[in-house]
N, C-alpha and C. Protein backbone atom coordinates (compact mmCIF):
# COMPACT_ATOMS: atom_id res chain seq x y z
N UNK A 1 -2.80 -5.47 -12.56
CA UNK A 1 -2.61 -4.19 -11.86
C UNK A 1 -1.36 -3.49 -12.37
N UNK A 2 -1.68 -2.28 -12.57
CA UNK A 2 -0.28 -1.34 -13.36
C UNK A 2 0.25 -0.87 -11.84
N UNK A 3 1.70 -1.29 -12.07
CA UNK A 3 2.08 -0.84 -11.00
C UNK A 3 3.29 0.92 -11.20
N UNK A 4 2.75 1.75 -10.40
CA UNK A 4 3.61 3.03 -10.84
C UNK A 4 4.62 3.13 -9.43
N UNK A 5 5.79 3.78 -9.77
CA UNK A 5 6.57 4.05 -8.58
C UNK A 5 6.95 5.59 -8.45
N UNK A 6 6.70 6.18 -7.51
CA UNK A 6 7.29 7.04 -7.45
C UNK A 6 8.49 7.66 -6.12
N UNK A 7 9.31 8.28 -6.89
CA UNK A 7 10.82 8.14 -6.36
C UNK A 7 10.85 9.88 -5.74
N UNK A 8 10.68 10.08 -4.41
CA UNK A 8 10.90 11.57 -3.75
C UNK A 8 12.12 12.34 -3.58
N UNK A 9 12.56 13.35 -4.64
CA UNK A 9 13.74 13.66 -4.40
C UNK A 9 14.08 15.23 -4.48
N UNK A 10 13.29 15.91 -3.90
CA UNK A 10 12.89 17.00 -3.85
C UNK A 10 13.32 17.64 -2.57
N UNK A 11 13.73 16.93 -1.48
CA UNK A 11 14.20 17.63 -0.42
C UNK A 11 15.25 18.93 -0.46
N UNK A 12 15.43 20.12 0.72
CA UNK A 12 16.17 20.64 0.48
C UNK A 12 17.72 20.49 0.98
N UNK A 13 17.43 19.44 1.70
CA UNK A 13 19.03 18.90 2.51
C UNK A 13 19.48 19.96 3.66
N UNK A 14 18.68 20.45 4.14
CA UNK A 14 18.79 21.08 5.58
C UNK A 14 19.84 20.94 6.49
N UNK A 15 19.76 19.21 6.27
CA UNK A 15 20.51 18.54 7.41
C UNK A 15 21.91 18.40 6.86
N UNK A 16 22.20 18.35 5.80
CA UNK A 16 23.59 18.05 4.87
C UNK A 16 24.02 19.35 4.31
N UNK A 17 23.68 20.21 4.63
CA UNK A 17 24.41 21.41 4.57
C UNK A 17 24.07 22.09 3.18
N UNK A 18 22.79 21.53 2.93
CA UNK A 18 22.24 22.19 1.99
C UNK A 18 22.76 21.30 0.33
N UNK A 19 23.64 20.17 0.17
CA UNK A 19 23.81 19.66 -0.41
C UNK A 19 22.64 18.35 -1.28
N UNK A 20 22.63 17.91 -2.22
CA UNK A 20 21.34 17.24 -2.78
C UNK A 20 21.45 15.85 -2.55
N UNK A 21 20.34 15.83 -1.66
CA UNK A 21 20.66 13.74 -0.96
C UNK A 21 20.37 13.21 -1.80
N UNK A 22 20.12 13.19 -3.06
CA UNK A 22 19.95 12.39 -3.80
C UNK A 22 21.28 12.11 -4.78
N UNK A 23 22.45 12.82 -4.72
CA UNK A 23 23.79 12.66 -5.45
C UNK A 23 24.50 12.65 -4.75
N UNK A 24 24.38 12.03 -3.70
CA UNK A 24 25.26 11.76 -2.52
C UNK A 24 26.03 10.51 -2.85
N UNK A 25 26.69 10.20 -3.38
CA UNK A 25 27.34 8.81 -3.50
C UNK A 25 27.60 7.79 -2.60
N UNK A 26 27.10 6.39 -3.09
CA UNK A 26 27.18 4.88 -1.18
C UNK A 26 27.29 4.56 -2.56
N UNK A 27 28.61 3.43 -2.46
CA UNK A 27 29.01 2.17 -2.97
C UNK A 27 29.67 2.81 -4.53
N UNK A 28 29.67 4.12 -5.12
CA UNK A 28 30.19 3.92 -6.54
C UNK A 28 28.86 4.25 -7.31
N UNK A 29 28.19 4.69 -6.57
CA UNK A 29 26.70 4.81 -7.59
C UNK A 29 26.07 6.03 -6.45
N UNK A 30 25.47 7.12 -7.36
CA UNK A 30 24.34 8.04 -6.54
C UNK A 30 23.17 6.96 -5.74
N UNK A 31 22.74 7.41 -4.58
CA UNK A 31 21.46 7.41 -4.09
C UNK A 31 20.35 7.19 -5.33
N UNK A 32 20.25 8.73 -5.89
CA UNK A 32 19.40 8.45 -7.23
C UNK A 32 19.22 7.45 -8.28
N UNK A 33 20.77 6.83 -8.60
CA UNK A 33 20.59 5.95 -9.42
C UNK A 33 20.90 4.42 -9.14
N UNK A 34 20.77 4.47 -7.52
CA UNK A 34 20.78 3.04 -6.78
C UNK A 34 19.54 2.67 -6.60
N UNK A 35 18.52 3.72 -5.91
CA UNK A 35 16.94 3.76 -6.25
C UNK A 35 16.58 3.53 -7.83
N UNK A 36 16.71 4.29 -8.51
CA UNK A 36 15.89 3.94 -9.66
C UNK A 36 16.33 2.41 -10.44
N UNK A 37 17.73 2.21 -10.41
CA UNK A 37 17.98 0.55 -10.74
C UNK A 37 16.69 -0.38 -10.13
N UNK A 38 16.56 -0.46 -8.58
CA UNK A 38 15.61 -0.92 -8.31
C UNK A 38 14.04 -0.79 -8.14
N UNK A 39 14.10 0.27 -8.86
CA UNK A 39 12.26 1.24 -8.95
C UNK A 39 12.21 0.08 -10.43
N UNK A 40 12.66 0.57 -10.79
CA UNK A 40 12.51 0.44 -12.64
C UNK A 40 12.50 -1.27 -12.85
N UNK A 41 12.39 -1.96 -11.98
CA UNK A 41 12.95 -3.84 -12.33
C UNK A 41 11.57 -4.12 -11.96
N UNK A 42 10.99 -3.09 -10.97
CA UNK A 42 9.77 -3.93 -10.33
C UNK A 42 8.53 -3.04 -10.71
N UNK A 43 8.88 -2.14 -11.50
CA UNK A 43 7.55 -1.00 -11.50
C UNK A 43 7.34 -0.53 -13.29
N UNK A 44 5.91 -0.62 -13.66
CA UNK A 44 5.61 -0.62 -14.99
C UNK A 44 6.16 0.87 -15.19
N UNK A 45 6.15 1.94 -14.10
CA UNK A 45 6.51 3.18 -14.94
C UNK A 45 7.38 4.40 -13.37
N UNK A 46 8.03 4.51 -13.68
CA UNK A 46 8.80 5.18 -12.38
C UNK A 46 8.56 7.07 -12.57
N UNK A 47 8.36 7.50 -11.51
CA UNK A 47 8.23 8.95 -11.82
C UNK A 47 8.69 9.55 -10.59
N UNK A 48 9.88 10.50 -10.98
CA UNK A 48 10.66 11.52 -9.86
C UNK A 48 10.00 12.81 -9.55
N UNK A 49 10.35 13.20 -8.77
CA UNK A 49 9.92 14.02 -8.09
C UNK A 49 10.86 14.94 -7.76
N UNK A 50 10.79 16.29 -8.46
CA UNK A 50 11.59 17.17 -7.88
C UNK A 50 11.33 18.69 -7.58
N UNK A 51 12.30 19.20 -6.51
CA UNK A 51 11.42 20.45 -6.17
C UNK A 51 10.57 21.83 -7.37
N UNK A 52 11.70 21.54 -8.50
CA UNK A 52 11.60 23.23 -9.04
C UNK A 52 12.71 23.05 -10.55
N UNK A 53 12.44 23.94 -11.81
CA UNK A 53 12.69 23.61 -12.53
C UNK A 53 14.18 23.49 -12.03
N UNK A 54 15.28 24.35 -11.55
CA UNK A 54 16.25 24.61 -10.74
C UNK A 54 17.01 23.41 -10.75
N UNK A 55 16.24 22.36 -10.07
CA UNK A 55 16.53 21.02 -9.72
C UNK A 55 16.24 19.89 -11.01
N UNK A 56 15.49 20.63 -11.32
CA UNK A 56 15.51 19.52 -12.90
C UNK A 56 16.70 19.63 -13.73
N UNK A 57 17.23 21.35 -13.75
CA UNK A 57 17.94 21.34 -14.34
C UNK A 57 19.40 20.59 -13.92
N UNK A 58 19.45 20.73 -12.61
CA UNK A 58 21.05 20.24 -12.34
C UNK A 58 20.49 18.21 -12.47
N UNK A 59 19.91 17.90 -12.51
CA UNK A 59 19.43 16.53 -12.48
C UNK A 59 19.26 15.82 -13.73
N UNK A 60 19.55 16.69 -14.67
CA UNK A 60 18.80 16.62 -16.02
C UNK A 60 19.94 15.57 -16.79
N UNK A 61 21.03 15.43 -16.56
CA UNK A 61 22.30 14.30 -16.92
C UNK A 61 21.64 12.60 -16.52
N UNK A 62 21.28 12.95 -15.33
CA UNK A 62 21.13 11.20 -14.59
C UNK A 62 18.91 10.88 -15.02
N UNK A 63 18.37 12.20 -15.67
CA UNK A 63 17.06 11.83 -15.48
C UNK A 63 16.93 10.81 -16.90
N UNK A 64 17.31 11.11 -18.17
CA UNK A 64 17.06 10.59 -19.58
C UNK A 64 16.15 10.63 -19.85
N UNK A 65 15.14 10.03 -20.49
CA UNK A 65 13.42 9.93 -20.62
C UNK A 65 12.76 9.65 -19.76
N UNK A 66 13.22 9.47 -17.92
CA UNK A 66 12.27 9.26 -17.32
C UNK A 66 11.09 10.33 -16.93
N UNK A 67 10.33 10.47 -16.39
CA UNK A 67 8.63 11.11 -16.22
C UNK A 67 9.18 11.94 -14.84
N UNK A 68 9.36 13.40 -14.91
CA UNK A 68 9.64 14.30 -14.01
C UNK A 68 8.41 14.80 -13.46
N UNK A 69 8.13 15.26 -12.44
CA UNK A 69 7.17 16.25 -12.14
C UNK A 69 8.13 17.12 -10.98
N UNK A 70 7.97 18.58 -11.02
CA UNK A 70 7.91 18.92 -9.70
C UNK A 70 6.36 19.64 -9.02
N UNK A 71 7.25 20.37 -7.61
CA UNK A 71 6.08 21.15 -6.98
C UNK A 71 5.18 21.84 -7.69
N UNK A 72 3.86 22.17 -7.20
CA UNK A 72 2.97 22.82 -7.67
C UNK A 72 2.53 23.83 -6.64
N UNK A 73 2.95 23.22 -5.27
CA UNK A 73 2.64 23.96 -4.04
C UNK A 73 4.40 23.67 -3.57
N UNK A 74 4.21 25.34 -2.70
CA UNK A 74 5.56 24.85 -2.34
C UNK A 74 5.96 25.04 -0.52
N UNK A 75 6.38 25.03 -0.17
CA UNK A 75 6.53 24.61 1.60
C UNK A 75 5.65 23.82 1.87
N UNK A 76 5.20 22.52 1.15
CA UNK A 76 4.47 21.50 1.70
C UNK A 76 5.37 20.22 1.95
N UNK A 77 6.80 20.36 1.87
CA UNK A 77 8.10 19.02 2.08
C UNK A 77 6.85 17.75 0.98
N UNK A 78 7.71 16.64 1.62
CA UNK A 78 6.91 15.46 0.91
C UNK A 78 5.42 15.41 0.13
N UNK A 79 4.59 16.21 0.72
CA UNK A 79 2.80 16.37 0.55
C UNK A 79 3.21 16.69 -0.90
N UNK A 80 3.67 17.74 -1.37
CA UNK A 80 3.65 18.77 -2.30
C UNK A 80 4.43 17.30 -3.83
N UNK A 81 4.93 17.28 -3.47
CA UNK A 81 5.93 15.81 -4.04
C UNK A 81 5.05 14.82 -4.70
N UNK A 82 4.06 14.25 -3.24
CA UNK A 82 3.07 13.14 -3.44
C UNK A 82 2.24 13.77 -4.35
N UNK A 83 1.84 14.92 -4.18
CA UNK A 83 0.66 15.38 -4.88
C UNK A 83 0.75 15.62 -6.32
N UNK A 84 1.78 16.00 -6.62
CA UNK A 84 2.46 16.53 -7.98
C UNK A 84 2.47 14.49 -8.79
N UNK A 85 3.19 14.01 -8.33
CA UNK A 85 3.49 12.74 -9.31
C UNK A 85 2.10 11.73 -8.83
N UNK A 86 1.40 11.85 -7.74
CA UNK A 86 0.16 10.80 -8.02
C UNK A 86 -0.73 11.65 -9.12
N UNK A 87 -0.97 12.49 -9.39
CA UNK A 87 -1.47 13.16 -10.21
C UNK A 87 -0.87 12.78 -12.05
N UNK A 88 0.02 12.53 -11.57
CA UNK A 88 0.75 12.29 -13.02
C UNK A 88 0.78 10.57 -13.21
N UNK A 89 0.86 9.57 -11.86
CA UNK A 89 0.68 8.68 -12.11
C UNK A 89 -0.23 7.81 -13.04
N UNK A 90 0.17 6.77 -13.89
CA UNK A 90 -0.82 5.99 -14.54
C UNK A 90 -1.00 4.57 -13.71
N UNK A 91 -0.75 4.47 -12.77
CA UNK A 91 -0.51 3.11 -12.03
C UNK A 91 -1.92 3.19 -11.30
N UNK A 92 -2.36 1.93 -10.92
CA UNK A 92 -3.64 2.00 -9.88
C UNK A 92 -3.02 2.24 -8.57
N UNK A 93 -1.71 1.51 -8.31
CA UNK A 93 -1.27 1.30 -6.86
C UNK A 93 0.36 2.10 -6.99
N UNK A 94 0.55 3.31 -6.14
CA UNK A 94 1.94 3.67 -6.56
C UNK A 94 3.12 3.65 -4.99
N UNK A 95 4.01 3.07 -5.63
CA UNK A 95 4.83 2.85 -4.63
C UNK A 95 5.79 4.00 -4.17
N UNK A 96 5.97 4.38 -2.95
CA UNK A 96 6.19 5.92 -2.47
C UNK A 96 6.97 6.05 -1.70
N UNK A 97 8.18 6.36 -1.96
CA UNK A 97 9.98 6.25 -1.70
C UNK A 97 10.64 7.28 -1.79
N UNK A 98 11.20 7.46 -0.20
CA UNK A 98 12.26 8.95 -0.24
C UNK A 98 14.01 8.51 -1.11
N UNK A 99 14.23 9.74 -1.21
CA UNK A 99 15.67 9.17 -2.17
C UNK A 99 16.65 9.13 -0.97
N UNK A 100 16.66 9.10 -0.12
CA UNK A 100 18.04 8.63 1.06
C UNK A 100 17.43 7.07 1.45
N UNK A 101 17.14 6.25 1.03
CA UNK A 101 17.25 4.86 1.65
C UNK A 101 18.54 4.49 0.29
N UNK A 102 19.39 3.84 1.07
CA UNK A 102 20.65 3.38 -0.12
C UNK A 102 20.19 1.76 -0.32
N UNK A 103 19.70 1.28 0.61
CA UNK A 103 19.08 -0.70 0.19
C UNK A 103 18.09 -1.43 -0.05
N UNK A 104 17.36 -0.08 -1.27
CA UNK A 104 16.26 -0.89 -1.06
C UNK A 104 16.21 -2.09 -1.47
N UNK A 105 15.13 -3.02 -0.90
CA UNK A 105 14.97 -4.50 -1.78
C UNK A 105 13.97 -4.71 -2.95
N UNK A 106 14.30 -4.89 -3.75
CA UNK A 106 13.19 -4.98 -4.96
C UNK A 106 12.19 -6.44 -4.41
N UNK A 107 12.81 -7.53 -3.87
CA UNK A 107 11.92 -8.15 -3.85
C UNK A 107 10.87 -8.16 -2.69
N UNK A 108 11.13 -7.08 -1.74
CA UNK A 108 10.61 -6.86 -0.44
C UNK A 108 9.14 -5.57 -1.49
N UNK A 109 9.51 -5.29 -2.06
CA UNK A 109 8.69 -4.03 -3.07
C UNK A 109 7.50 -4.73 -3.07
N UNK A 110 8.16 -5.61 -4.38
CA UNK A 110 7.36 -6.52 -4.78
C UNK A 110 6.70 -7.12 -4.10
N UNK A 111 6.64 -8.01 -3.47
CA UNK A 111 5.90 -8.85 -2.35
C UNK A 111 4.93 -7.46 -2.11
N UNK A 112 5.16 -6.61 -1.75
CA UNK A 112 4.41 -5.57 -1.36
C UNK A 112 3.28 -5.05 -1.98
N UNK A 113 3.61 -5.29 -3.57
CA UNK A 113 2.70 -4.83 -4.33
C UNK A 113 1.61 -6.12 -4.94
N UNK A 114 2.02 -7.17 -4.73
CA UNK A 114 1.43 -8.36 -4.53
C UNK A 114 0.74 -8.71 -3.71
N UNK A 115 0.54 -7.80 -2.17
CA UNK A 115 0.30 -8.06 -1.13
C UNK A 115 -0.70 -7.41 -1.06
N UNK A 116 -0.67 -5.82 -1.41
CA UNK A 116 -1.84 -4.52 -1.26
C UNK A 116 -3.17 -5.27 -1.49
N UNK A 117 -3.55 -5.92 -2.62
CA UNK A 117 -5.19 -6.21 -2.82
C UNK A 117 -5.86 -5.05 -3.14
N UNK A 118 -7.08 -5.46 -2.56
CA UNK A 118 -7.90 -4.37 -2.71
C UNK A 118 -7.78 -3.22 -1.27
N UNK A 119 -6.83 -2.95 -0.87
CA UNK A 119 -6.57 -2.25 0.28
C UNK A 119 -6.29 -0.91 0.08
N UNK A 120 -6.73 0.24 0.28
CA UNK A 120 -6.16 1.67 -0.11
C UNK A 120 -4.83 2.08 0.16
N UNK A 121 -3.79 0.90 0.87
CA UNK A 121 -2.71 1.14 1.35
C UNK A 121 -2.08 -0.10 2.13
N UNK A 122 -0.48 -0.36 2.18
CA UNK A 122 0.38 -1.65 2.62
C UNK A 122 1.46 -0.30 3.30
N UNK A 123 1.17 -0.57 4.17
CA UNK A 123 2.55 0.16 5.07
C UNK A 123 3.45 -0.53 5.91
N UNK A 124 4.37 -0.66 5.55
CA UNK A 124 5.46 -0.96 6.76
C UNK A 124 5.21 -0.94 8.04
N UNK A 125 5.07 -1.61 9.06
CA UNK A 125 5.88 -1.15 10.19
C UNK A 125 7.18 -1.29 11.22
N UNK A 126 7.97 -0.63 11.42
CA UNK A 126 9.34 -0.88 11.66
C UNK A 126 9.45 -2.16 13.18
N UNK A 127 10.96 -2.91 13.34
CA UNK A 127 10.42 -3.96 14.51
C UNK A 127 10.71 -2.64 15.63
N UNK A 128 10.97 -1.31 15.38
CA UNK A 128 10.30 -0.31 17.11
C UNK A 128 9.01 -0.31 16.89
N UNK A 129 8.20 -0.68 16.17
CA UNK A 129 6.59 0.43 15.87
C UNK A 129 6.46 1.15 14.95
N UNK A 130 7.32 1.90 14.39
CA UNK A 130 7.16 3.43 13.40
C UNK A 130 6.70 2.81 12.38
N UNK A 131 5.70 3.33 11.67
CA UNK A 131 4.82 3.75 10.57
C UNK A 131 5.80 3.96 9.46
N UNK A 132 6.30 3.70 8.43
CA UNK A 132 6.96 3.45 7.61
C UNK A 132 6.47 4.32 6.04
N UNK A 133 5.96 5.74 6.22
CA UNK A 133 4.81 5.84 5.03
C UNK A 133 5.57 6.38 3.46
N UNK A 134 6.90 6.42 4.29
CA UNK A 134 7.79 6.89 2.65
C UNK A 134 8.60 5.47 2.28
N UNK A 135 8.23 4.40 2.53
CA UNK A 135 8.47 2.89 2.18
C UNK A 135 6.91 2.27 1.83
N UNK A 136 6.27 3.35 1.24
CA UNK A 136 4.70 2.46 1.33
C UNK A 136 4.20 2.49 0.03
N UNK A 137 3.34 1.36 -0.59
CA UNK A 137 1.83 1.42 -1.33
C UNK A 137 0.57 1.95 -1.33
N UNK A 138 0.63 2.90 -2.10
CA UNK A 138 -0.54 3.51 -2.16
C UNK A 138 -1.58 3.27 -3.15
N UNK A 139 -3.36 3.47 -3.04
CA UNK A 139 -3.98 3.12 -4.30
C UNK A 139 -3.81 4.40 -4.76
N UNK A 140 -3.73 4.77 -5.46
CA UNK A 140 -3.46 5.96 -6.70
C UNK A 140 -4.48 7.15 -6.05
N UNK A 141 -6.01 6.77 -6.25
CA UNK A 141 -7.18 7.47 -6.95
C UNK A 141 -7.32 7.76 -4.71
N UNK A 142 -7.31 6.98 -3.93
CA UNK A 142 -7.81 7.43 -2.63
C UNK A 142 -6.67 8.08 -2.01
N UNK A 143 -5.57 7.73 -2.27
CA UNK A 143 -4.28 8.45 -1.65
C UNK A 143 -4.38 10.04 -2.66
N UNK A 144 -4.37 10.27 -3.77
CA UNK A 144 -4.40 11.43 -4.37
C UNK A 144 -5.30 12.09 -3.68
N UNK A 145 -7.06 12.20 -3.41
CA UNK A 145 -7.70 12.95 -2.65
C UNK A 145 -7.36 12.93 -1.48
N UNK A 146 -6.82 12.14 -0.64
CA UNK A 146 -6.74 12.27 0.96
C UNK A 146 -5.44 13.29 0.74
N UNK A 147 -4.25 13.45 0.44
CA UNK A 147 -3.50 14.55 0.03
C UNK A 147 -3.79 15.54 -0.38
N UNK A 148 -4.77 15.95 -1.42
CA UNK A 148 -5.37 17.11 -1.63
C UNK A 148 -6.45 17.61 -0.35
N UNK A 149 -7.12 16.87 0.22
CA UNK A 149 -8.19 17.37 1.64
C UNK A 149 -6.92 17.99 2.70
N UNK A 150 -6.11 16.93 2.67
CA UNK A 150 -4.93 17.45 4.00
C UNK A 150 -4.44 19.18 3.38
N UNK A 151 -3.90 18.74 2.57
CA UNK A 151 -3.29 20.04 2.20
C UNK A 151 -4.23 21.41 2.53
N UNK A 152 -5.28 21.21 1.78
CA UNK A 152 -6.40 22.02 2.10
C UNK A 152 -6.95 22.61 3.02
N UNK A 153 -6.44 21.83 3.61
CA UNK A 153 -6.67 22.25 5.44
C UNK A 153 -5.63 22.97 6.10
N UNK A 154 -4.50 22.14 5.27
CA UNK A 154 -3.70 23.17 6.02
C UNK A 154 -2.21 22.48 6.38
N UNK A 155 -2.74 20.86 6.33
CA UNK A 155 -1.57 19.71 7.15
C UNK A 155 -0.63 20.08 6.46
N UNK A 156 0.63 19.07 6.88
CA UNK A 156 1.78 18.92 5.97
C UNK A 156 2.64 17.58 6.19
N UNK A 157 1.87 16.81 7.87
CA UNK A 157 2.40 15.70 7.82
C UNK A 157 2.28 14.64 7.02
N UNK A 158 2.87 13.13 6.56
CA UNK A 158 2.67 12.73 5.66
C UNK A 158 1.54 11.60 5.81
N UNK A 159 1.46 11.66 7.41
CA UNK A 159 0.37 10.58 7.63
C UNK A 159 -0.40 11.39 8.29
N UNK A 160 -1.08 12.91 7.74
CA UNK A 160 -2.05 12.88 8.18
C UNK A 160 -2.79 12.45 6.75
N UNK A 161 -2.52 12.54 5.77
CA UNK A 161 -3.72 12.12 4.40
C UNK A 161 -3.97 10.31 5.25
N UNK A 162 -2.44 9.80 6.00
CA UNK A 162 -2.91 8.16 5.37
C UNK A 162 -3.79 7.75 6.62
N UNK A 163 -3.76 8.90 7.51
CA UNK A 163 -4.98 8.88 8.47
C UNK A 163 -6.82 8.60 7.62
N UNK A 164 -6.48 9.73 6.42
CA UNK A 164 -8.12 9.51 6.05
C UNK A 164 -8.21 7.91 5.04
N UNK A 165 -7.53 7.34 4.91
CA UNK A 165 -8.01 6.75 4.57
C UNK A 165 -8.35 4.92 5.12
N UNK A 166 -9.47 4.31 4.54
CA UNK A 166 -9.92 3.75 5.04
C UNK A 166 -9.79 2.12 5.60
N UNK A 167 -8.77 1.55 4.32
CA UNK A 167 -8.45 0.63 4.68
C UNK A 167 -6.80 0.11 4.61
N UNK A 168 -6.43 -0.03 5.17
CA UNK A 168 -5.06 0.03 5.57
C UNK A 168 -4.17 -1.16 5.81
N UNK A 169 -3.27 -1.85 5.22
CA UNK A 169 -3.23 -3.06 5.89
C UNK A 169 -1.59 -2.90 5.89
N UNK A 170 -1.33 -3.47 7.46
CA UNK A 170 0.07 -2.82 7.94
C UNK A 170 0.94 -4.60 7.93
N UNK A 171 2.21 -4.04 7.71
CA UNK A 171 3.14 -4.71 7.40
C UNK A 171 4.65 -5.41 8.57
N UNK A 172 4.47 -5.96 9.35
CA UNK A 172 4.91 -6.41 10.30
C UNK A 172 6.63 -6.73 9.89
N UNK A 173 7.57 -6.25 10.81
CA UNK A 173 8.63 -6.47 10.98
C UNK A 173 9.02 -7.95 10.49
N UNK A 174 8.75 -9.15 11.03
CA UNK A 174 9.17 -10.14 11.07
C UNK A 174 8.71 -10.84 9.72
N UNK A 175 7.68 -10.17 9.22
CA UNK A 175 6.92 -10.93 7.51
C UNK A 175 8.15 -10.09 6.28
N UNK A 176 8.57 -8.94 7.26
CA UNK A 176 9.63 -8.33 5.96
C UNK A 176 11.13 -9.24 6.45
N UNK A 177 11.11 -9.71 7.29
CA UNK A 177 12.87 -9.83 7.54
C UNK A 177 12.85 -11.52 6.53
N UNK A 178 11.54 -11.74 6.40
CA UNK A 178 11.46 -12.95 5.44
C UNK A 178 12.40 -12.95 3.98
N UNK A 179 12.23 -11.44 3.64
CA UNK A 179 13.12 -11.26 2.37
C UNK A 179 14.52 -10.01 2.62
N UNK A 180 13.98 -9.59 3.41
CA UNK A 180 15.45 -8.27 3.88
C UNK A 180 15.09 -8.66 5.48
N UNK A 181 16.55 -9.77 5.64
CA UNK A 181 16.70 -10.27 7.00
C UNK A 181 17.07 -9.30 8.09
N UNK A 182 17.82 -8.26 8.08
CA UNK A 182 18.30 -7.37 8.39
C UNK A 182 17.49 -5.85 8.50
N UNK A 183 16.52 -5.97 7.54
CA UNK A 183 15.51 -4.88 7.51
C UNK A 183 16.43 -3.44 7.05
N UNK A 184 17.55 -4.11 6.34
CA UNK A 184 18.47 -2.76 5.54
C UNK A 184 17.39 -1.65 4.56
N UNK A 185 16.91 -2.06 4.19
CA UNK A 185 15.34 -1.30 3.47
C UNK A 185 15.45 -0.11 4.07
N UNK A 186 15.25 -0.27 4.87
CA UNK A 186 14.84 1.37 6.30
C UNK A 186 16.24 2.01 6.68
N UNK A 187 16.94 1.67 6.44
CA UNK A 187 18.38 2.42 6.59
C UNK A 187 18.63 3.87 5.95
N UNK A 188 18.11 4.75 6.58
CA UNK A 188 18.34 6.17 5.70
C UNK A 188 19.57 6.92 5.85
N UNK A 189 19.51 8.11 4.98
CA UNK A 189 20.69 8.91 5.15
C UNK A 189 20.01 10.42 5.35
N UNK A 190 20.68 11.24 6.77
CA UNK A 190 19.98 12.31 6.73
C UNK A 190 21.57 12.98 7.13
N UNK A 191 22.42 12.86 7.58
CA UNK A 191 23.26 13.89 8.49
C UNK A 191 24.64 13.19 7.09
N UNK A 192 25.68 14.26 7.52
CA UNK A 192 26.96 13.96 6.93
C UNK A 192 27.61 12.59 7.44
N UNK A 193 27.42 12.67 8.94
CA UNK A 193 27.90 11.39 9.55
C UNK A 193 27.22 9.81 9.66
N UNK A 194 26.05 9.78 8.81
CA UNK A 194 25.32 8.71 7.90
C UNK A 194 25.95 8.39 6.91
N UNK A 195 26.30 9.37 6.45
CA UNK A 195 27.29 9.07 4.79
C UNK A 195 29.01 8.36 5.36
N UNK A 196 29.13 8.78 6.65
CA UNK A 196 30.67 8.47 7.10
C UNK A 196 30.47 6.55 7.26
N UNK A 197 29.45 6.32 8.04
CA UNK A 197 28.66 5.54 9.00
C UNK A 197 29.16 4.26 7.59
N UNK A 198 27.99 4.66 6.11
CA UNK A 198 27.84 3.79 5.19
C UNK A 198 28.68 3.75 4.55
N UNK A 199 30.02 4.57 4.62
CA UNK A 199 31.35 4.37 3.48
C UNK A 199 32.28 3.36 4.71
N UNK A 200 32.10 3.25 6.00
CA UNK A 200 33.00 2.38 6.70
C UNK A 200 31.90 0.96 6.69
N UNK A 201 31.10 0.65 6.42
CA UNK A 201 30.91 -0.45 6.36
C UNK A 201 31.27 -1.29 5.29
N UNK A 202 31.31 -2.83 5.87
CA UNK A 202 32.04 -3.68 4.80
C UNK A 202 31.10 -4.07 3.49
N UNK A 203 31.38 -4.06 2.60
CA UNK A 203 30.15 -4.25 1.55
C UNK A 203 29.52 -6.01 1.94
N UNK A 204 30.33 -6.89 2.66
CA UNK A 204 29.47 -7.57 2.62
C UNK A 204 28.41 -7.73 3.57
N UNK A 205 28.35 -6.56 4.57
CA UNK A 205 27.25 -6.43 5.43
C UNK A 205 25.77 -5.76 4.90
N UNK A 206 26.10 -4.92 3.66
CA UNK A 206 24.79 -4.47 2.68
C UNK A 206 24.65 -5.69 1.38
């Protein structure tokens, strides 16, 4: 199985004052290039995602030869993202990641992508309940049409495509704390005072 990853970094930072969450610096390293260290160890081919040439251009230092796509549609947030790089994907199963998680685990990925089967989808779910769908596996070819039908209609949430599809196999809190004890994976960054939050912690708690 070719495994493709793709890395979402297209947001407009609303919440951060309009600044790019993806060059936000945790630990001495961008967001962007703390994700792709660990995209790239576990995934045959990694592909970013960004809004507009605009953003390619200021990005264009940290991208090198990796596989860009942006929007094709635009006020669709994430949809527009998914749709643009599964389209470009060569992977059967692509793994589908916002750029504000600062921990991810490569081997929690993995297991993941080892895990999917023949399933149209491996989703997270958090130990509250929440649906996890920008930490998820997708099959390429059924996740690409269920995104194009949503859109079409009109949606823009990200689980209404993973509503259409058919087989689903969800991922329990306590089978992930097996490899990320702590469940740091899901730790995002959306506000300025997230970024305060992760520069006062001790590095040996990440």
């Amino acid at each position: 199985m070719k495994r493709s990853s793709l890395l979402l970094a297209g947001g407009l930072g609303t919440r951060l004052d309009g600044r790019e969450k993806a060059l936000l610096v945790c630990q001495d390293s961008t967001l962007l290039q703390r994700t792709l260290t660990v995209l790239e160890d576990i995934s045959d081919e990694v592909i970013v995602s960004l809004r507009d040439d605009e953003q390619v251009q200021q990005f264009s230092k940290y991208m090198g030869d990796r596989k860009v796509v942006t929007d094709k549609i635009r006020n669709a947030g994430p949809l527009a993202g998914m749709f643009a790089g599964f389209e470009e994907a060569c992977g059967d199963y692509v793994f589908t990641v916002a750029c504000d998680m600062p921990f991810l685990n490569g081997r929690l990925i993995d297991m993941m992508f080892d895990m999917v089967g023949n399933h149209d989808a491996l989703m997270p779910i958090s130990e509250y309940g929440k649906k996890e769908p920008l930490h998820s596996v997708y099959r390429r070819d059924k996740m690409l049409a269920a995104i194009e039908t949503a859109m079409e209609d009109g949606h823009r949430s990200i689980l209404t495509p993973v509503s259409y599809l058919e087989n689903i196999l969800y991922l329990d809190a306590d089978a992930m704390k097996k490899i990320d004890k702590d469940l740091k994976s899901f730790v995002n960054i959306n506000t300025p005072s997230d970024m305060v939050k992760l520069d006062n912690l001790n590095p040996d708690d990440v």
